[in-house]
C-alpha atoms as a PDB file:
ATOM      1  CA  UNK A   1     -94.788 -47.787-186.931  1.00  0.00           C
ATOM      2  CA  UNK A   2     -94.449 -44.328-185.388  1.00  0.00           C
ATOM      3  CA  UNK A   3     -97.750 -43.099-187.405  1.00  0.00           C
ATOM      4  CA  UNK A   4     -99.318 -46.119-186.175  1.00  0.00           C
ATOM      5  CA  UNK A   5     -98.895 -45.455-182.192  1.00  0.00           C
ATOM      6  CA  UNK A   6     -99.357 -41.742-183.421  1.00  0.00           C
ATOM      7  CA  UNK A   7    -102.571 -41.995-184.616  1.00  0.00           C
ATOM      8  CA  UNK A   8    -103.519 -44.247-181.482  1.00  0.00           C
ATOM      9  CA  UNK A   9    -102.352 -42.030-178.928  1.00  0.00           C
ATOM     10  CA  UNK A  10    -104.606 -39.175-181.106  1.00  0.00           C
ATOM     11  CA  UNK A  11    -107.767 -41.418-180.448  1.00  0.00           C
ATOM     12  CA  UNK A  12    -107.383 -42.387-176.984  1.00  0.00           C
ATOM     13  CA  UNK A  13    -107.080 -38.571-175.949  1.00  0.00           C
ATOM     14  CA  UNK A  14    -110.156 -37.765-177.964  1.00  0.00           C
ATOM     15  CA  UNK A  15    -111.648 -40.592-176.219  1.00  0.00           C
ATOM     16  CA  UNK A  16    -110.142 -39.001-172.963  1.00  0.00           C
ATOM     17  CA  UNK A  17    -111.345 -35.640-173.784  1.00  0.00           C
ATOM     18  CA  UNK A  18    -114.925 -36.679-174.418  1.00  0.00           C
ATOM     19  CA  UNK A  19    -115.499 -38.782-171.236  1.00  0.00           C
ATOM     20  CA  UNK A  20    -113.727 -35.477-169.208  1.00  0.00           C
ATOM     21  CA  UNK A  21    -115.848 -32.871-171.328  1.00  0.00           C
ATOM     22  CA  UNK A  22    -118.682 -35.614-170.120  1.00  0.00           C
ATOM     23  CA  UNK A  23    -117.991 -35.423-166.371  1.00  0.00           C
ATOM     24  CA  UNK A  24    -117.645 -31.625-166.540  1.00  0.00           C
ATOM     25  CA  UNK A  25    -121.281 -30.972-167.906  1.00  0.00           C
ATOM     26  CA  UNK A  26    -122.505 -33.626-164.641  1.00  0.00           C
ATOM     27  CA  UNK A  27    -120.837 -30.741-162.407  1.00  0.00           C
ATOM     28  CA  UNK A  28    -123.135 -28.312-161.095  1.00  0.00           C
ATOM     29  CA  UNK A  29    -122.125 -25.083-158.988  1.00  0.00           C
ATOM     30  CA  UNK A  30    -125.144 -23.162-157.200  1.00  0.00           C
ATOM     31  CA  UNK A  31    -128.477 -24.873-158.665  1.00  0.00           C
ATOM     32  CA  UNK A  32    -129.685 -28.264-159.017  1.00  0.00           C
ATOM     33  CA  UNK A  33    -129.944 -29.423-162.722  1.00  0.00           C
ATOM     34  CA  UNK A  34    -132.200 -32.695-164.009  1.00  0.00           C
ATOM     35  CA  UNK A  35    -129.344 -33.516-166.405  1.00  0.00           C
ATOM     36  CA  UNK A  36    -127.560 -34.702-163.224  1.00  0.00           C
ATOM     37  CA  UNK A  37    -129.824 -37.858-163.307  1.00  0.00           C
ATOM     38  CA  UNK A  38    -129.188 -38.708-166.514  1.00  0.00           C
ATOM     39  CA  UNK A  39    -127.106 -41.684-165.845  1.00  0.00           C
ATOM     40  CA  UNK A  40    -129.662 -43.474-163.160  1.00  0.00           C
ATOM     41  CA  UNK A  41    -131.422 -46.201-164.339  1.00  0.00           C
ATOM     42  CA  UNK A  42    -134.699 -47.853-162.693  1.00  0.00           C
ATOM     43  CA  UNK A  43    -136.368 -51.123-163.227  1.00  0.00           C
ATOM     44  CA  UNK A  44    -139.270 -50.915-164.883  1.00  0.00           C
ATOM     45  CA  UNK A  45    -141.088 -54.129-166.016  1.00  0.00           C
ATOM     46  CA  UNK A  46    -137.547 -55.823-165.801  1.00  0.00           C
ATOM     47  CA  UNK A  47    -136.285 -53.926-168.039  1.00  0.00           C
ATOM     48  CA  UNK A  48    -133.181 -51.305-166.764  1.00  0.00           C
ATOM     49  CA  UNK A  49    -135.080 -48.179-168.104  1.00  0.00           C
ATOM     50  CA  UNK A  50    -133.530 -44.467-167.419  1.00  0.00           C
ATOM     51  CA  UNK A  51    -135.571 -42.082-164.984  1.00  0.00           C
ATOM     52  CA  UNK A  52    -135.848 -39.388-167.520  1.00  0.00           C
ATOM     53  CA  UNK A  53    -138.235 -42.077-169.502  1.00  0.00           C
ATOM     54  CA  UNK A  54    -140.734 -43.125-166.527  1.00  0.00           C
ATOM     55  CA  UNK A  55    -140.805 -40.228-164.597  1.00  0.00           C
ATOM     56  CA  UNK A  56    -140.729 -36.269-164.826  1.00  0.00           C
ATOM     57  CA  UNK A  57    -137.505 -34.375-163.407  1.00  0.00           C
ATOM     58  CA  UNK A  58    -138.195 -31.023-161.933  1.00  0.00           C
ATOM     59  CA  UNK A  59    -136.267 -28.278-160.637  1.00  0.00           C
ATOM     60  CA  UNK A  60    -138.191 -26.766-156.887  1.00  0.00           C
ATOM     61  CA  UNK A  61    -135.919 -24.293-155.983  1.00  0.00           C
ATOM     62  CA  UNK A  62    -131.687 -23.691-156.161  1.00  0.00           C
ATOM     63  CA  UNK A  63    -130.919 -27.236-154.794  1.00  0.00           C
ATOM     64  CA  UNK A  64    -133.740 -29.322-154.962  1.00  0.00           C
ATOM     65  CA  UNK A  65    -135.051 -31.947-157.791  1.00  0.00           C
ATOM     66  CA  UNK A  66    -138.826 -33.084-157.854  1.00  0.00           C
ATOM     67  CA  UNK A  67    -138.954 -36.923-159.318  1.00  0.00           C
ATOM     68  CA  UNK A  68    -142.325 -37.814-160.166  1.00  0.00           C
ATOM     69  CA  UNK A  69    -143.396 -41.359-161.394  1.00  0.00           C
ATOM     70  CA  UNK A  70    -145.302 -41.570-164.996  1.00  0.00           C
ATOM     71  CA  UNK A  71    -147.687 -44.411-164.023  1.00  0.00           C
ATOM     72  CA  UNK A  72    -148.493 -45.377-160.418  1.00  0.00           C
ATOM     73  CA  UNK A  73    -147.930 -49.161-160.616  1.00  0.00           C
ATOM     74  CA  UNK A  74    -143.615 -47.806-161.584  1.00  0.00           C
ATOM     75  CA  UNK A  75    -143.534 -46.280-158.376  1.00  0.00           C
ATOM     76  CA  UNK A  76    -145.173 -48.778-156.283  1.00  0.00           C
ATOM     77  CA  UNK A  77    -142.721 -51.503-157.158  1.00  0.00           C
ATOM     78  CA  UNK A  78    -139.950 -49.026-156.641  1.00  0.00           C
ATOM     79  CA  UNK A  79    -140.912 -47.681-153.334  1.00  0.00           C
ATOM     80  CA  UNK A  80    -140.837 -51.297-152.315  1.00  0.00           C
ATOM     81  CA  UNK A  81    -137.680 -51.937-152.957  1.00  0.00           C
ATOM     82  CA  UNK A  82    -136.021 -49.139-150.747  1.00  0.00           C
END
């Protein structure tokens, strides 16, 4: 019984360790990274597709990111929608 909740607690702070290691590497100090956008998702031909697969991140300068669309016809339909 006691190895049992034991051996649960164990995998729930691994679990809880991951998603914090995670949230540390979306943290940023001083210069704009494209790994920060790796959690947004677009529509692309109904699909939920992420950015980094439709469009080029680039870093300008310290603290700005350049997103440009792959095809033409992605970034019509998205501009649209804003």
């Amino acid at each position: 019984m006691i190895d049992d909740i034991k051996a649960d607690a164990e995998k729930k702070m691994k679990k809880s360790l991951e998603s914090l290691s995670w949230a540390f590497n979306k943290i940023r100090t001083g210069r704009a990274h494209p790994s920060i956008l790796d959690s947004v998702t677009v529509d692309y031909y109904g699909q939920e597709t992420p950015l980094k697969q439709v469009a080029s991140v680039n870093v300008e300068d310290n603290r700005t990111l350049a997103v440009s669309p792959g095809r033409s016809r992605c970034y019509r339909r998205s501009k649209k929608r804003s």
